[in-house]
C-alpha atoms as a PDB file:
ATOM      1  CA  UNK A   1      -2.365  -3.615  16.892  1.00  0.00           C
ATOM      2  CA  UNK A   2      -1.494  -2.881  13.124  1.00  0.00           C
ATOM      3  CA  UNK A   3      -3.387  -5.077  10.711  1.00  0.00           C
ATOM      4  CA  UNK A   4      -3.381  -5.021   7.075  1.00  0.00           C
ATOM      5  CA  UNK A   5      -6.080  -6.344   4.798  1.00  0.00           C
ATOM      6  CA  UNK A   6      -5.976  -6.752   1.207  1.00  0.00           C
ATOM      7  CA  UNK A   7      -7.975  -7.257  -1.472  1.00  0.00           C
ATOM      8  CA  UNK A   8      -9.098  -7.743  -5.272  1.00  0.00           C
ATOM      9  CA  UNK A   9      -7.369  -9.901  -6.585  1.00  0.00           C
ATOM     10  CA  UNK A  10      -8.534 -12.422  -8.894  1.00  0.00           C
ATOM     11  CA  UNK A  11      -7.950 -14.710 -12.480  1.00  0.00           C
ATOM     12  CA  UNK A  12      -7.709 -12.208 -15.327  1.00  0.00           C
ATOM     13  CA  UNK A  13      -6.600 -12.716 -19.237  1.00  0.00           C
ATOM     14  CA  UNK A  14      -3.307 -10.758 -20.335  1.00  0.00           C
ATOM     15  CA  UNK A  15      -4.209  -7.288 -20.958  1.00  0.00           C
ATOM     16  CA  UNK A  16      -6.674  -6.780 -18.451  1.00  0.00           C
ATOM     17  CA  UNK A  17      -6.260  -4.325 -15.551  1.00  0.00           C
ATOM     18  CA  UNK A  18      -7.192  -4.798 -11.415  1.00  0.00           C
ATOM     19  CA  UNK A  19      -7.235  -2.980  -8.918  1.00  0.00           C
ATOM     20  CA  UNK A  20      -5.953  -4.274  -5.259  1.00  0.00           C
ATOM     21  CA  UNK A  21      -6.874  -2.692  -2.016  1.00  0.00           C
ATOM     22  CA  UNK A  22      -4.828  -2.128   1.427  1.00  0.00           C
ATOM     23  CA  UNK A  23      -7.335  -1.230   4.300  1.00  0.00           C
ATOM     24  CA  UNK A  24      -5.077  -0.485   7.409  1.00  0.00           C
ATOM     25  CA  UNK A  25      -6.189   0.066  11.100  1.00  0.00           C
ATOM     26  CA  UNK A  26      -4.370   0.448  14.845  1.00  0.00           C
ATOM     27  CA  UNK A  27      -2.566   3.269  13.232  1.00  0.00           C
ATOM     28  CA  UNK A  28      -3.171   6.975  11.175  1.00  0.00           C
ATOM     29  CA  UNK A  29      -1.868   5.585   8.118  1.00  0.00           C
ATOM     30  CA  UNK A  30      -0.937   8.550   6.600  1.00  0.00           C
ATOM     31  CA  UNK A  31       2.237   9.018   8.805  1.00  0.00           C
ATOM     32  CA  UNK A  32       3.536   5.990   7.004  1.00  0.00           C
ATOM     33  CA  UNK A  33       5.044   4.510   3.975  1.00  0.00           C
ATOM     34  CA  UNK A  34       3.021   1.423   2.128  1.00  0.00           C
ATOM     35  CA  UNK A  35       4.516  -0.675   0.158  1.00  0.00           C
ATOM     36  CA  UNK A  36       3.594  -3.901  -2.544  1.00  0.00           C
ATOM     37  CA  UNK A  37       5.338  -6.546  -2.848  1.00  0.00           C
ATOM     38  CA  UNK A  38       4.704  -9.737  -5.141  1.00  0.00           C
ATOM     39  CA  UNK A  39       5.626 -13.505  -4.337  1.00  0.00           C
ATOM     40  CA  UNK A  40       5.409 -16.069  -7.328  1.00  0.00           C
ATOM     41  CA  UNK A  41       5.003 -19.361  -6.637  1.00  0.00           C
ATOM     42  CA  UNK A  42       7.993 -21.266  -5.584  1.00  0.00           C
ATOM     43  CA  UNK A  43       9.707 -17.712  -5.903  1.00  0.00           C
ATOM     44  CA  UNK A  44      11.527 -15.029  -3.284  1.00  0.00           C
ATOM     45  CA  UNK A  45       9.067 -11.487  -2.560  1.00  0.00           C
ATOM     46  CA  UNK A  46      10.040  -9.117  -4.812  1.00  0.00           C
ATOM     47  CA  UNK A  47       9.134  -5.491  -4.296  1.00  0.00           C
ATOM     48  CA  UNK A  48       6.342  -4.103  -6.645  1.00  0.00           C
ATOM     49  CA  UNK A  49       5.673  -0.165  -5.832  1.00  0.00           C
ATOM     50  CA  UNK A  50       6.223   2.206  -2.684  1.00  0.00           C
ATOM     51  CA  UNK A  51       4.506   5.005  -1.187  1.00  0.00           C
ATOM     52  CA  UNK A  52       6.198   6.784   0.979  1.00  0.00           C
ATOM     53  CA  UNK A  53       4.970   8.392   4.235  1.00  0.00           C
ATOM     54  CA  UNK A  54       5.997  12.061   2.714  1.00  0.00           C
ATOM     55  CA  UNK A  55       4.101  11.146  -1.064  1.00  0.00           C
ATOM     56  CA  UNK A  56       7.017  10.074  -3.290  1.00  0.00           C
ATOM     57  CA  UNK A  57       6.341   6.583  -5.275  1.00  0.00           C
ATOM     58  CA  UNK A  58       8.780   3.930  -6.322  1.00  0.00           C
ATOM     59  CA  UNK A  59       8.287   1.438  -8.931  1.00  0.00           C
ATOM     60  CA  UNK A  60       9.828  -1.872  -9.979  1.00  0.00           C
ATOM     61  CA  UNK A  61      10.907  -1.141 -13.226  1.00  0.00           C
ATOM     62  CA  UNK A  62       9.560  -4.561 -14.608  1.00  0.00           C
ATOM     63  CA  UNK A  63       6.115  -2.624 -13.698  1.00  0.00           C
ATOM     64  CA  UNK A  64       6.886   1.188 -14.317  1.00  0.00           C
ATOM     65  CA  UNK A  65       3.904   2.833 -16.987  1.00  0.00           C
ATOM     66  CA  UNK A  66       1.526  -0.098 -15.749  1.00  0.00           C
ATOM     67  CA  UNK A  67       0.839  -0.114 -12.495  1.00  0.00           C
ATOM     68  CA  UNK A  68       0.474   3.024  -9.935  1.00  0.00           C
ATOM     69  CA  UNK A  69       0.064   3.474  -6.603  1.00  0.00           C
ATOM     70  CA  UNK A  70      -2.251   5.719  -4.411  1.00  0.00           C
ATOM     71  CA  UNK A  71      -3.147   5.998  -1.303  1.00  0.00           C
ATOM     72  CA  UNK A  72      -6.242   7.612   0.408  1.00  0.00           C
ATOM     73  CA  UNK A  73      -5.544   8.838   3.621  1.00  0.00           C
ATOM     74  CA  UNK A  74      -9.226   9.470   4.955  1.00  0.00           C
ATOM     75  CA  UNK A  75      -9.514   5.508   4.439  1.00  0.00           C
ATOM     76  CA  UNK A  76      -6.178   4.422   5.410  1.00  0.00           C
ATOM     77  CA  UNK A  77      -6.230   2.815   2.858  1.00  0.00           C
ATOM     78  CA  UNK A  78      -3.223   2.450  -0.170  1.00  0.00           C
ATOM     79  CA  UNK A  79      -4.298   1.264  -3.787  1.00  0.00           C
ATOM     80  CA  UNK A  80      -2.093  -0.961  -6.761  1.00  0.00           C
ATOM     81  CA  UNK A  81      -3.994  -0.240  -9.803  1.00  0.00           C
ATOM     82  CA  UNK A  82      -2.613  -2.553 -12.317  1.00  0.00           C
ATOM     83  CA  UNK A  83      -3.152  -2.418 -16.331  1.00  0.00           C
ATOM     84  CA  UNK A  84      -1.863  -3.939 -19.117  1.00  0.00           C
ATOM     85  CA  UNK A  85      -1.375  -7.145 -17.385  1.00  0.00           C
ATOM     86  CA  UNK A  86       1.317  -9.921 -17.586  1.00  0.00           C
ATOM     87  CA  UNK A  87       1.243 -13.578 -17.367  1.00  0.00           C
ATOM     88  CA  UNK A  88       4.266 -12.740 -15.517  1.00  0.00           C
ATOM     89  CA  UNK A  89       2.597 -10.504 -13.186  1.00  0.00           C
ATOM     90  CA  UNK A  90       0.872 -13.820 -11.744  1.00  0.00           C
ATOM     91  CA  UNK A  91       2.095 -14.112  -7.842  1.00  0.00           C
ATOM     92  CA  UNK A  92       0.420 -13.410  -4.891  1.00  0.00           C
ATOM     93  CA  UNK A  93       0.464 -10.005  -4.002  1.00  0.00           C
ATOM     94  CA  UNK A  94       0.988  -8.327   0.176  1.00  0.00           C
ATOM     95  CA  UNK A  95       0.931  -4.853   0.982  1.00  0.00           C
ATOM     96  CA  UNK A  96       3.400  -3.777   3.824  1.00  0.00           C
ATOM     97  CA  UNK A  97       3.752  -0.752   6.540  1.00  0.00           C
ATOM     98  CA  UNK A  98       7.200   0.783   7.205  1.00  0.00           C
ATOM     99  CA  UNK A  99       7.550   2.580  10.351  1.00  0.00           C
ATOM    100  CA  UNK A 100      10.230   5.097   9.196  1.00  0.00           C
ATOM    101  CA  UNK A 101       9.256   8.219   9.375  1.00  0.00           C
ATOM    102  CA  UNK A 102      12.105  10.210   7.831  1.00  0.00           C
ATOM    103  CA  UNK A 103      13.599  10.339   4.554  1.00  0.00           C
ATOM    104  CA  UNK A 104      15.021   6.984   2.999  1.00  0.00           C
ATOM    105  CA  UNK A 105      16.399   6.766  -0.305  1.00  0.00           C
ATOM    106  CA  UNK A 106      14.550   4.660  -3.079  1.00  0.00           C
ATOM    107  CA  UNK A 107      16.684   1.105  -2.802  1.00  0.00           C
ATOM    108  CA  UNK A 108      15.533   1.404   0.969  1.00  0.00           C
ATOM    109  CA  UNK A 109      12.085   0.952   0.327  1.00  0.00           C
ATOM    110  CA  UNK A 110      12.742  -2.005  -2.283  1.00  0.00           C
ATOM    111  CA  UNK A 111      13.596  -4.460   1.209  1.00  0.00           C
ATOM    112  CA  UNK A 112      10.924  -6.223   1.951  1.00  0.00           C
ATOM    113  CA  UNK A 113      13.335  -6.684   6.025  1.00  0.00           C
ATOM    114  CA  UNK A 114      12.329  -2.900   5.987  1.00  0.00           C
ATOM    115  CA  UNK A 115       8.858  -3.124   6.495  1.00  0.00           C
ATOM    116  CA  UNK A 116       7.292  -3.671  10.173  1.00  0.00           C
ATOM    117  CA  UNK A 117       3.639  -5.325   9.365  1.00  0.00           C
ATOM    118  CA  UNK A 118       2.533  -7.199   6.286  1.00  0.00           C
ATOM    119  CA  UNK A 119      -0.782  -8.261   4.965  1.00  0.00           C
ATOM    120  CA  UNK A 120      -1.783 -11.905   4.310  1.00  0.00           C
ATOM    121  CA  UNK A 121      -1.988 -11.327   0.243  1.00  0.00           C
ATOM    122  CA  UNK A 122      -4.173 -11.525  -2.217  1.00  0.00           C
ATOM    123  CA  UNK A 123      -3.562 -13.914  -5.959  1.00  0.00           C
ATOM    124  CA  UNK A 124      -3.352 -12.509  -8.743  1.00  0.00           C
ATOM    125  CA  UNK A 125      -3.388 -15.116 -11.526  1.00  0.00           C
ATOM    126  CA  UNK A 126      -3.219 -13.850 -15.229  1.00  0.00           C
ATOM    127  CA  UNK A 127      -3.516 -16.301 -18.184  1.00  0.00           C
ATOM    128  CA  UNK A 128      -2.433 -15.529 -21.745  1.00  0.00           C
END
């Protein structure tokens, strides 16, 4: 059984950077893509970053130069290091595990109906 776990959130001022953690297990993690996707309140889940099971990354442009994704493999576990943050960024944030295991293009990755197990989120608040 896949379950996904994440963590760090928190209540930061604008400007400030965290960094959110993915810890996987009931499957080698590294044979997958991982994805982040954001829900504000009262608001549809929007797709943050993406990546993929063969090492490319994705962003949401409303979050390209400040966030990145990273994985580490040996602790199936996937990273969202975020800086420079928004009020805007405030939503609560789930990490997600696509099956696919063969080349998708970018847009692919951006459906949240793509992905096959999600996490149970973490907030991220962010006051000005």
């Amino acid at each position: 059984q896949v379950q996904l776990v994440e963590s760090g959130g928190g209540l930061v001022q604008a400007g400030d950077s965290l960094r959110l953690s993915c810890v996987g297990s009931g499957r080698t993690f590294s044979s997958y893509s991982m994805g982040w996707f954001r829900q504000p309140p009262g608001k549809e889940r929007d797709f943050v970053a993406v990546i993929t099971w063969s090492g490319n990354t994705y962003y949401a442009e409303s979050v390209k130069g400040r966030f990145t994704i990273s994985r580490d493999n040996t602790k199936n576990t996937v990273y969202l290091q975020m800086n420079s943050l928004k009020p805007e960024d405030t939503a609560v944030y789930y990490c997600a595990l696509d099956e696919t295991q063969y080349y998708r293009p970018s847009y692919y990755y951006m459906d949240h109906q793509k992905y096959d197990y999600w996490g149970q989120g973490t907030q991220v608040t962010v006051s000005s």
